[in-house]
Protein backbone atom coordinates (compact mmCIF):
# COMPACT_ATOMS: atom_id res chain seq x y z
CA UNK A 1 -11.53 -1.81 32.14
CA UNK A 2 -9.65 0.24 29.51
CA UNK A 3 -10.88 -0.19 26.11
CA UNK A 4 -7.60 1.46 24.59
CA UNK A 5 -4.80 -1.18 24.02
CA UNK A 6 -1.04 -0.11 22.88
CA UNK A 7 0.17 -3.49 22.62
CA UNK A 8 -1.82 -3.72 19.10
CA UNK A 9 0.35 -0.88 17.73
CA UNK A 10 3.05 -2.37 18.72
CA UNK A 11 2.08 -5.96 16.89
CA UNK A 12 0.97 -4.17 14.07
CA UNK A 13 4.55 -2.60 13.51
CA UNK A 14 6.15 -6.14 14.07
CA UNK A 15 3.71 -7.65 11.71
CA UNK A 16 3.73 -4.57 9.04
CA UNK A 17 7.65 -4.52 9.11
CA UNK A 18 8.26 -8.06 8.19
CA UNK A 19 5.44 -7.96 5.46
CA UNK A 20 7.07 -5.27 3.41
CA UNK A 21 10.39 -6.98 3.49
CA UNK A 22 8.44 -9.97 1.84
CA UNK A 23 6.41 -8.08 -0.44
CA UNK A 24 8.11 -5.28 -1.81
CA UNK A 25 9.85 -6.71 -4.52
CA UNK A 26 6.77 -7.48 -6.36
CA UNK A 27 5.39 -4.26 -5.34
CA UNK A 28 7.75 -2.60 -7.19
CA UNK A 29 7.04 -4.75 -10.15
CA UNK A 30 3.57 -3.81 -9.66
CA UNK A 31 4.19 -0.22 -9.82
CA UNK A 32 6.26 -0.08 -13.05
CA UNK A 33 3.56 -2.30 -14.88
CA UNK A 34 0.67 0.29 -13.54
CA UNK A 35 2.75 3.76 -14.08
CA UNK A 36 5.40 2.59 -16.03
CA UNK A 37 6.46 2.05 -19.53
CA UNK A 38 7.30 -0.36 -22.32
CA UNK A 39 6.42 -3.61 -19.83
CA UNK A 40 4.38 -5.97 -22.24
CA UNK A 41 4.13 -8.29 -19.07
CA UNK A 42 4.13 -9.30 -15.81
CA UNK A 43 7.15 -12.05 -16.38
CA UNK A 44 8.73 -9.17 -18.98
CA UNK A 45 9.15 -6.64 -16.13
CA UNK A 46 10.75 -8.82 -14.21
CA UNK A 47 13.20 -9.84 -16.08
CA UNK A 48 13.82 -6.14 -17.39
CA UNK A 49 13.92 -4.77 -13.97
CA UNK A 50 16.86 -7.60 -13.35
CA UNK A 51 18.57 -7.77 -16.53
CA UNK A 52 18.83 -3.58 -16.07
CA UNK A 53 19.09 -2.96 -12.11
CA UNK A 54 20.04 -6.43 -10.77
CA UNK A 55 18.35 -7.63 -7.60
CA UNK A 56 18.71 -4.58 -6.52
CA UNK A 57 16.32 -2.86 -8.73
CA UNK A 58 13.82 -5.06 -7.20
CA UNK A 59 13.82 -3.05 -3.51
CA UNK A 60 13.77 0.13 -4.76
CA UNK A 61 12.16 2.45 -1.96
CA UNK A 62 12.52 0.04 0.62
CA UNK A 63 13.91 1.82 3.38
CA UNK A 64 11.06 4.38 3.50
CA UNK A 65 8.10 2.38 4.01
CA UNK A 66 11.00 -0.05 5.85
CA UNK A 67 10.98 3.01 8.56
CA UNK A 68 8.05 4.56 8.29
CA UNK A 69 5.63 0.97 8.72
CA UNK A 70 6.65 1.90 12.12
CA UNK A 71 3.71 4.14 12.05
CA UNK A 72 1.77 2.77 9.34
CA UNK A 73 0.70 -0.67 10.15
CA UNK A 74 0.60 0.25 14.10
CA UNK A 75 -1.98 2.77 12.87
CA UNK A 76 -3.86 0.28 10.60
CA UNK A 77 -3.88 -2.54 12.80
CA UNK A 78 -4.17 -0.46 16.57
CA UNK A 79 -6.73 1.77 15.33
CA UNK A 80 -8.76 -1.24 13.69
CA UNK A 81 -8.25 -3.34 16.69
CA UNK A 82 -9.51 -0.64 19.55
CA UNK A 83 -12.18 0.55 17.23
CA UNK A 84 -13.66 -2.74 17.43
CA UNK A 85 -13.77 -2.81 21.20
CA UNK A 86 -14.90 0.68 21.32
CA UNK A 87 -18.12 -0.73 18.81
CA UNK A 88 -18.38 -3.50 20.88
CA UNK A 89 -18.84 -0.82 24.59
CA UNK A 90 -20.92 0.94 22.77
CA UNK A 91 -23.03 -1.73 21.54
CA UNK A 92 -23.05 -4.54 23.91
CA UNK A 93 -21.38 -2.74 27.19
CA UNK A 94 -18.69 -4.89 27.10
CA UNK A 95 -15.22 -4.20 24.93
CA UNK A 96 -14.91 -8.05 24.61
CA UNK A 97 -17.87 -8.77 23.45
CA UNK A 98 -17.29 -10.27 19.61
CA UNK A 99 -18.10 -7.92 17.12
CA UNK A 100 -21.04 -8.61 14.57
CA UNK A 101 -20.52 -8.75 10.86
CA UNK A 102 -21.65 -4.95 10.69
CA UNK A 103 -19.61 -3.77 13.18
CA UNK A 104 -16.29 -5.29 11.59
CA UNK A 105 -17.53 -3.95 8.58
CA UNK A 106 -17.60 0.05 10.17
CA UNK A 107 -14.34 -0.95 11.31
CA UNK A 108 -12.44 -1.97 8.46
CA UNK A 109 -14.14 1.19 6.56
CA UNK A 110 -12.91 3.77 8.93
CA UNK A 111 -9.24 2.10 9.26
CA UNK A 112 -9.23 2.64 5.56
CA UNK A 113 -10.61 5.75 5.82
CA UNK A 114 -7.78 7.12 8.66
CA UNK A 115 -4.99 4.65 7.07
CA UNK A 116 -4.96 7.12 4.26
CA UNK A 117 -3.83 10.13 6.12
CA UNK A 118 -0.25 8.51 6.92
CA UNK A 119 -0.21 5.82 3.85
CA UNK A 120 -0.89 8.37 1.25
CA UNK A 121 2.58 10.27 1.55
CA UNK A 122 4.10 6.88 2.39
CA UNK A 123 2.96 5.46 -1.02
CA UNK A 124 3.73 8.61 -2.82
CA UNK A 125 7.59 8.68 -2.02
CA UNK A 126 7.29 4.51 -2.12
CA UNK A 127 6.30 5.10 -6.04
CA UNK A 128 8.31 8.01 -6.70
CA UNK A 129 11.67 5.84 -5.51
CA UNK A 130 10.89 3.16 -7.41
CA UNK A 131 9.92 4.86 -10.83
CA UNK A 132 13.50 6.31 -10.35
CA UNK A 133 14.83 4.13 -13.86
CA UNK A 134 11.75 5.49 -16.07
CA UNK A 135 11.80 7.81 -18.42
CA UNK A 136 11.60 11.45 -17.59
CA UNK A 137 9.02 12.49 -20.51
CA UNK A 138 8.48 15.81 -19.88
CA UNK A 139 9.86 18.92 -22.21
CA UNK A 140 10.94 20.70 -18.81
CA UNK A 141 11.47 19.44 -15.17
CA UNK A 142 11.84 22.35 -12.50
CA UNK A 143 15.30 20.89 -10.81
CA UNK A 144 14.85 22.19 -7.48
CA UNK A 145 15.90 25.88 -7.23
CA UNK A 146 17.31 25.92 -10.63
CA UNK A 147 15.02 26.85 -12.81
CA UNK A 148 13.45 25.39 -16.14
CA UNK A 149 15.85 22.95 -17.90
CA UNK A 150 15.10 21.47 -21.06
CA UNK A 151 16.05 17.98 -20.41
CA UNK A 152 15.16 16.79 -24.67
CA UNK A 153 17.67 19.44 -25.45
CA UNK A 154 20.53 17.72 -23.41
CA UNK A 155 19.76 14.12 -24.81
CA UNK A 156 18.33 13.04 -21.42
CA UNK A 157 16.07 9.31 -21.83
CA UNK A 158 16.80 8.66 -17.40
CA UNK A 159 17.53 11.11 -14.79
CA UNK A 160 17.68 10.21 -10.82
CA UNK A 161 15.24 12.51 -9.84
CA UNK A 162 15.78 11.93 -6.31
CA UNK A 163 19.21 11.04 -3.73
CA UNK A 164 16.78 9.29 -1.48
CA UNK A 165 13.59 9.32 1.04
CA UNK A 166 14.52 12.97 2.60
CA UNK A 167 15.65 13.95 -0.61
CA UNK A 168 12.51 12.95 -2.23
CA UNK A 169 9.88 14.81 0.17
CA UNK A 170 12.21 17.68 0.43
CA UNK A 171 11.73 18.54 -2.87
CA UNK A 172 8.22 17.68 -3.70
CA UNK A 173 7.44 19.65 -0.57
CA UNK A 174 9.63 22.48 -2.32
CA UNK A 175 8.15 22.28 -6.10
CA UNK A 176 4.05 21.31 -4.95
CA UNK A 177 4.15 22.04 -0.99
CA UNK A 178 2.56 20.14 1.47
CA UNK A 179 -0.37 19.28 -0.91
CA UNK A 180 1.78 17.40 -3.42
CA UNK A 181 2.51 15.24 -0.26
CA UNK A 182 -1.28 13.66 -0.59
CA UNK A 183 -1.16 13.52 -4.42
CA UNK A 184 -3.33 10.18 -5.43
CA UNK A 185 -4.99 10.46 -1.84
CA UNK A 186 -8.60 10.57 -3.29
CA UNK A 187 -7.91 7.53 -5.13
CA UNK A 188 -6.12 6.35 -2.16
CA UNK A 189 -9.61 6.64 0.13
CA UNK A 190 -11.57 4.85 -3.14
CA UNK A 191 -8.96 1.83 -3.13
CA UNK A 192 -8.76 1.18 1.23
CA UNK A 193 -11.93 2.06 2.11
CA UNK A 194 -13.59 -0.55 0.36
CA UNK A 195 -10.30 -2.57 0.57
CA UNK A 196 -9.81 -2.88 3.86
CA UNK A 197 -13.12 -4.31 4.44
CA UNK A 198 -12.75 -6.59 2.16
CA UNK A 199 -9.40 -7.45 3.87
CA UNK A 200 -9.86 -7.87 7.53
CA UNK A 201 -13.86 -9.47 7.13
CA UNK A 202 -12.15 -12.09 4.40
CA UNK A 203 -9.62 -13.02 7.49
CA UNK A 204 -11.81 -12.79 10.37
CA UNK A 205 -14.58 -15.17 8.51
CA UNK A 206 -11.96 -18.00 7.39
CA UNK A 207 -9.62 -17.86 10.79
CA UNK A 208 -13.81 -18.56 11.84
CA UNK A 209 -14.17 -21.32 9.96
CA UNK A 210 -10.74 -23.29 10.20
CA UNK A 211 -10.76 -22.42 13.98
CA UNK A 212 -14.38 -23.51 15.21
CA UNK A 213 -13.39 -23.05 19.13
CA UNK A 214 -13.38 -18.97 19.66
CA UNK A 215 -11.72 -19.65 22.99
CA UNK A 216 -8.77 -21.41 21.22
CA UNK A 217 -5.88 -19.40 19.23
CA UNK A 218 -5.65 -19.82 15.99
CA UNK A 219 -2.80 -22.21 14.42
CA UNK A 220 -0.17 -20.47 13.11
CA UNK A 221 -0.61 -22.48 10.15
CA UNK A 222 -4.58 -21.21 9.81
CA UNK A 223 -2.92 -17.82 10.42
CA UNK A 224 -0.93 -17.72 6.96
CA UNK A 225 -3.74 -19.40 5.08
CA UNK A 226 -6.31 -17.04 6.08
CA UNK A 227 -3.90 -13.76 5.95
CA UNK A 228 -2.90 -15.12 2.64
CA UNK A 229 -6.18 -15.83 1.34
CA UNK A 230 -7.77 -12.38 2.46
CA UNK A 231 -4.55 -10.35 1.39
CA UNK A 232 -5.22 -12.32 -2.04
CA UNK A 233 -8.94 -10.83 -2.42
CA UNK A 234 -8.44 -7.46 -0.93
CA UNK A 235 -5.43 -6.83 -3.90
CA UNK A 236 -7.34 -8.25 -6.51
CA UNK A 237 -10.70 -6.40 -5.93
CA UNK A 238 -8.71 -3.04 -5.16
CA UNK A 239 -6.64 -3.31 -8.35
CA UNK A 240 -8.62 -0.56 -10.31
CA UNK A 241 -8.50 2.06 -7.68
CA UNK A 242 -4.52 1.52 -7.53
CA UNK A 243 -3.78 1.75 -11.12
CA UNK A 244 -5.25 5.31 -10.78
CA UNK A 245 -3.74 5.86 -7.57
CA UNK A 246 -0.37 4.93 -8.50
CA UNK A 247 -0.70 6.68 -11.55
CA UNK A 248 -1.15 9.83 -9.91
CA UNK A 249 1.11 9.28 -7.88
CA UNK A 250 4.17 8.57 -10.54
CA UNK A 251 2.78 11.16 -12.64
CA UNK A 252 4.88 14.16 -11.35
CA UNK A 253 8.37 11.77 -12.28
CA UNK A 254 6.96 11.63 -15.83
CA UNK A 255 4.99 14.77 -16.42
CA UNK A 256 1.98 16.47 -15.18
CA UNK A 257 -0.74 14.98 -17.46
CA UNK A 258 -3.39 14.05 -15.30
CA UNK A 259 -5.55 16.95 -13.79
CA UNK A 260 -7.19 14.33 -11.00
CA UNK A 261 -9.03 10.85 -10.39
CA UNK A 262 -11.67 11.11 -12.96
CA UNK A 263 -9.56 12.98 -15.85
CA UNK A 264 -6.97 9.94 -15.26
CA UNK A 265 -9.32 7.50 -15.92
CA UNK A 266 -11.03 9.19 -18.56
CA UNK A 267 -7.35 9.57 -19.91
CA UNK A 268 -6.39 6.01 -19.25
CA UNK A 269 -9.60 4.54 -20.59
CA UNK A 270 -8.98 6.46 -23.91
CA UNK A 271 -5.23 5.38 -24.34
CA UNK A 272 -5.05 2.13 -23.61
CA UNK A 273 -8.50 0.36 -23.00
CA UNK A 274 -10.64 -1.16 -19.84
CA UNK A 275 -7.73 -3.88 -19.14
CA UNK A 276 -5.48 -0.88 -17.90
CA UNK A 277 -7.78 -0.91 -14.61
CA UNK A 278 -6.45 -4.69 -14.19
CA UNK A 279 -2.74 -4.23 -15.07
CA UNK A 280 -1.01 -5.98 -11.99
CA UNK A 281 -3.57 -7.72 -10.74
CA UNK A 282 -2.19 -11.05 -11.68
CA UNK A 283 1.29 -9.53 -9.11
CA UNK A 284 -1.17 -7.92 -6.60
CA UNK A 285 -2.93 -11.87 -5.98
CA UNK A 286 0.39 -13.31 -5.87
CA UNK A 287 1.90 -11.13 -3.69
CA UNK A 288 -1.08 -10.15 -1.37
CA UNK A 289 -0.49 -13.72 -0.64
CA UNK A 290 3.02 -13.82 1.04
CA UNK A 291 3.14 -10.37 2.49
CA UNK A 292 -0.44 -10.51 4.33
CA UNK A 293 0.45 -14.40 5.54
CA UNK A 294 3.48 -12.58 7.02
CA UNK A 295 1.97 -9.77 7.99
CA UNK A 296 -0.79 -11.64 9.88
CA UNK A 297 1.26 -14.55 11.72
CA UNK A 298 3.55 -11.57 12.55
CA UNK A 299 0.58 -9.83 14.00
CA UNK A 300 -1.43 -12.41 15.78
CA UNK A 301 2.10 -14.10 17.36
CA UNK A 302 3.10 -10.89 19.10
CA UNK A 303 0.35 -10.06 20.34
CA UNK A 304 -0.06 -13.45 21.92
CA UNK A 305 3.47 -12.90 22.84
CA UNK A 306 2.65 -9.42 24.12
CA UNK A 307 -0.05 -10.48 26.35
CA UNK A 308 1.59 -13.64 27.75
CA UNK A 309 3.34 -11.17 30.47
């Protein structure tokens, strides 16, 4: 019997797709309270983001990780999924054969461990989009095959940076090259590694629990609570990681100031104090909750869907 299953990519895009239409609002709230500036609050940067960019301001960036979950989440949850079995041939000679508490745990670590070589550029133009309205700090920004121009000089506080998606990796491709696609993927690897453990285990052990019959589906219902709860925890704990991550990430739109993961913390420690690590967290545990619900129940009902035929 094949161990290698497609119809858990394909789940995993259905399930991915409708979880960052749910959660990307308060990601981008999350984003300007880690990178950004002048946000005394969580409730504050909302009602900045609103009062200055509508609703509008609130899906920022959308359509990139709109398209590009295609890949994303199908990778995540198809490469997490078939892992699993091929742990479970290895182990027990039998791809069906439910996975022990170690083996899930190898799993999650090496989906967050492979998630990060499509997620990383995926986040980067994400953050970049969405830090659009900040403002540009730096003395000089190297418009794209024009030169040095002294944006102070001109009375500049906001520039649009970039048209769109394209527009955006086109020209960090052309001012940092291929490298400056995978800026903030070390702190990337720190955040999922550990995070997507502590995602899929937290959902595996309360679907478990709330679902005592293995032979029976789960209820949709048990689905969303578990999802929830597990998206919840995974956020929370993986909060630190992100603020540098996202940090590094934004930090070309501002100006270069950060030399890599430990100099930003370092940096960030000095400036503004341990609670910087744990700006956001209070929008990553509410939103974990919606988007991983959805992204779950999306998930788990097409692949029952899937494998009905």
């Amino acid at each position: 019997m094949a161990v290698f299953h497609l119809d858990d990519f394909l789940a995993g895009w259905i399930g991915g797709a409708s979880s960052v239409i749910v959660g990307h609002p308060l990601d981008t709230v999350k984003t300007r309270l880690q990178a950004g500036k002048g946000y005394r609050n969580t409730l504050h940067c909302i009602i900045s983001i609103y009062k200055k960019e509508n609703v509008t301001g609130f899906f920022k960036g959308l359509s990139f990780p709109l398209a590009s979950i295609t890949l994303y989440n199908s990778l995540v949850f198809g490469f997490f999924s078939n892992t699993q079995r091929l742990i479970s041939r290895y182990r027990y000679g039998d791809g069906r054969h439910p996975c022990s508490m170690l083996d899930l745990t190898v799993a999650s670590m090496l989906t967050g461990l492979v998630s990060v070589g499509v997620g990383a550029p995926v986040d980067l133009v994400k953050i970049r989009l969405q830090m659009q309205t900040q403002p540009v700090l730096a003395e000089n920004f190297n418009l794209a095959g024009n030169g040095s121009v002294p944006l102070r000089s001109m009375g500049i506080q906001s520039q649009s940076l970039y048209r769109g998606p394209l527009h955006c990796i086109s020209t960090i491709l052309q001012n940092e090259g291929i490298q400056g696609l995978y800026r903030g993927a070390g702190a990337m690897i720190l955040r999922d590694v550990p995070g997507y453990t502590l995602y899929f285990i937290p959902y595996t052990l309360f679907c478990n629990w709330m679902n005592p019959d293995a032979n029976a589906s789960p209820h949709p219902c048990c689905i969303c609570l578990a999802g929830g709860l597990a998206g919840s925890i995974s956020w929370v704990t993986a909060t630190p990681t992100d603020v540098v991550k996202s940090r590094l990430q934004a930090d070309a739109v501002q100006h270069r100031k950060y030399k890599g993961i430990l100099h930003c913390i370092v940096q960030s420690y000095k400036t503004e104090g341990i609670h910087v690590f744990f700006r956001g967290a209070t929008v990553n545990a509410i939103r974990g909750f919606p988007m991983c619900a959805t992204m779950f129940l999306g998930y788990e009902l097409s692949l029952q869907f899937l494998r009905s035929f």
